[in-house]
Protein backbone atom coordinates (compact mmCIF):
# COMPACT_ATOMS: atom_id res chain seq x y z
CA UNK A 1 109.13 147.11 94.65
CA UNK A 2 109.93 145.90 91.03
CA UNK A 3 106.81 144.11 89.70
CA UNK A 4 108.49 143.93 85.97
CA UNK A 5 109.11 141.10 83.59
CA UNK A 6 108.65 137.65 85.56
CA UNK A 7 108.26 139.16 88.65
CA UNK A 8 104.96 140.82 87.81
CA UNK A 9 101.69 138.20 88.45
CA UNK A 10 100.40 138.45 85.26
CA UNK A 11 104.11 137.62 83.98
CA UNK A 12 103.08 134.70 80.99
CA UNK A 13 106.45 133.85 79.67
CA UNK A 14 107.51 136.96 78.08
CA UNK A 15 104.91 136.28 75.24
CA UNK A 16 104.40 139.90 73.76
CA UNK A 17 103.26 138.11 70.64
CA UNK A 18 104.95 138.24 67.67
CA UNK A 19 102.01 139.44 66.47
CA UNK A 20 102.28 142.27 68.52
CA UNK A 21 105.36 143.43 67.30
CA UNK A 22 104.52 143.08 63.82
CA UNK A 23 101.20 145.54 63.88
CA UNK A 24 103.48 148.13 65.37
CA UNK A 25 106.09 147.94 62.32
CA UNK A 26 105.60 150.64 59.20
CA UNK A 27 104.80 148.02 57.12
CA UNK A 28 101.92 147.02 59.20
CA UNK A 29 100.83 150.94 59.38
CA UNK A 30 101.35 151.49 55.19
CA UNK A 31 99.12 148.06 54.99
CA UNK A 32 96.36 149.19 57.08
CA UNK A 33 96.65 152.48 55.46
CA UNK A 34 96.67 151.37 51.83
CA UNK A 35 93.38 149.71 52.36
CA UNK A 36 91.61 152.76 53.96
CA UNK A 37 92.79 154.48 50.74
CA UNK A 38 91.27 151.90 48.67
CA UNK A 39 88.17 151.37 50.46
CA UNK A 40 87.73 155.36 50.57
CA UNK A 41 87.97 155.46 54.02
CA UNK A 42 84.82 154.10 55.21
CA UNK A 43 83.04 150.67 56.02
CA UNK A 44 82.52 148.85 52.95
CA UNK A 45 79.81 147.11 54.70
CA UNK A 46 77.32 149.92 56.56
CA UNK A 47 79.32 153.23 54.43
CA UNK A 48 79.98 153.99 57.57
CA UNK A 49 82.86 156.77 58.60
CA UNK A 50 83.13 156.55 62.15
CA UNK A 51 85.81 154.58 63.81
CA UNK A 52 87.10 152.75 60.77
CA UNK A 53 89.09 149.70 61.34
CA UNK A 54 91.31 147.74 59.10
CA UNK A 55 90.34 143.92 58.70
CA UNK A 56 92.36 141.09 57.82
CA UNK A 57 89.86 138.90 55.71
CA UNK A 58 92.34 136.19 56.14
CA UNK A 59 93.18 136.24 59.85
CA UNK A 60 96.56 138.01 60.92
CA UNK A 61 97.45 135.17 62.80
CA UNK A 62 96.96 132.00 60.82
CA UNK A 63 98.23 133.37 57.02
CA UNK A 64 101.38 134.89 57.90
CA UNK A 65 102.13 135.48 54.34
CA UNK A 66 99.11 137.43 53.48
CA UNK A 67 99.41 139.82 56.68
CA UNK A 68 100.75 142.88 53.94
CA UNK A 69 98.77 141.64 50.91
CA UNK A 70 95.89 144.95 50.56
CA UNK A 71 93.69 142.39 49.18
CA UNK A 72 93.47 140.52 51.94
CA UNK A 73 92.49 143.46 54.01
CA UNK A 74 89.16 145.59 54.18
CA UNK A 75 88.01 148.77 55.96
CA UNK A 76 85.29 148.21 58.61
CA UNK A 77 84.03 150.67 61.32
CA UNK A 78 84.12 149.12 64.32
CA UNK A 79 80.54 147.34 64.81
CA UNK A 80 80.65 145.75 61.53
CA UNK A 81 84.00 144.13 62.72
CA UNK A 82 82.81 143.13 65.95
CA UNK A 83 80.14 140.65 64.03
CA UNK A 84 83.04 139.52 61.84
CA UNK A 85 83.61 135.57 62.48
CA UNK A 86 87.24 136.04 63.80
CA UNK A 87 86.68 139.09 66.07
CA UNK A 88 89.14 138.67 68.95
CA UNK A 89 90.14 135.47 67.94
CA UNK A 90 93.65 134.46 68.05
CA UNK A 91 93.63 130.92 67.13
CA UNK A 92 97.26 130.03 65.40
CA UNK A 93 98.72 132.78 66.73
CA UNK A 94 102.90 133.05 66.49
């Protein structure tokens, strides 16, 4: 049977975040990109190369107008980002 949409348990509203839809746009991709470039593809933290991630110093979420600004982002691998204080966070989310 059709589990889709509101009929599926975890159904929440139809709540695919704005957010959501926003880090799958080009502009979120040339952003993210941009500040690999800058940051010479590598954790400005550790040096690290390994599974670089793109940081919003800012958080996404709460400073909507600083989501494409490159200076509000920074290249992390991944376990320097996982100490960052707004990890997983999504406090003032859209």
């Amino acid at each position: 049977f059709n589990q889709r949409g509101d009929k599926h348990p975890n159904w929440k509203g139809g709540i695919t975040g704005k957010n959501t839809l926003i880090r799958g746009t080009m502009e979120y991709k040339l952003w993210r990109t941009s500040v690999f470039y800058r940051d010479n593809f590598q954790c400005i933290w550790c040096g690290s190369k390994e599974q670089i991630q793109a940081d919003h110093i800012k958080p996404f979420a709460m400073f909507p107008e600083l989501r494409f600004a490159i200076d509000n982002g920074r290249t992390l691998c991944r376990k320097c980002h996982l100490i960052t204080p707004t990890w997983g966070k999504s406090a003032g989310a859209n």
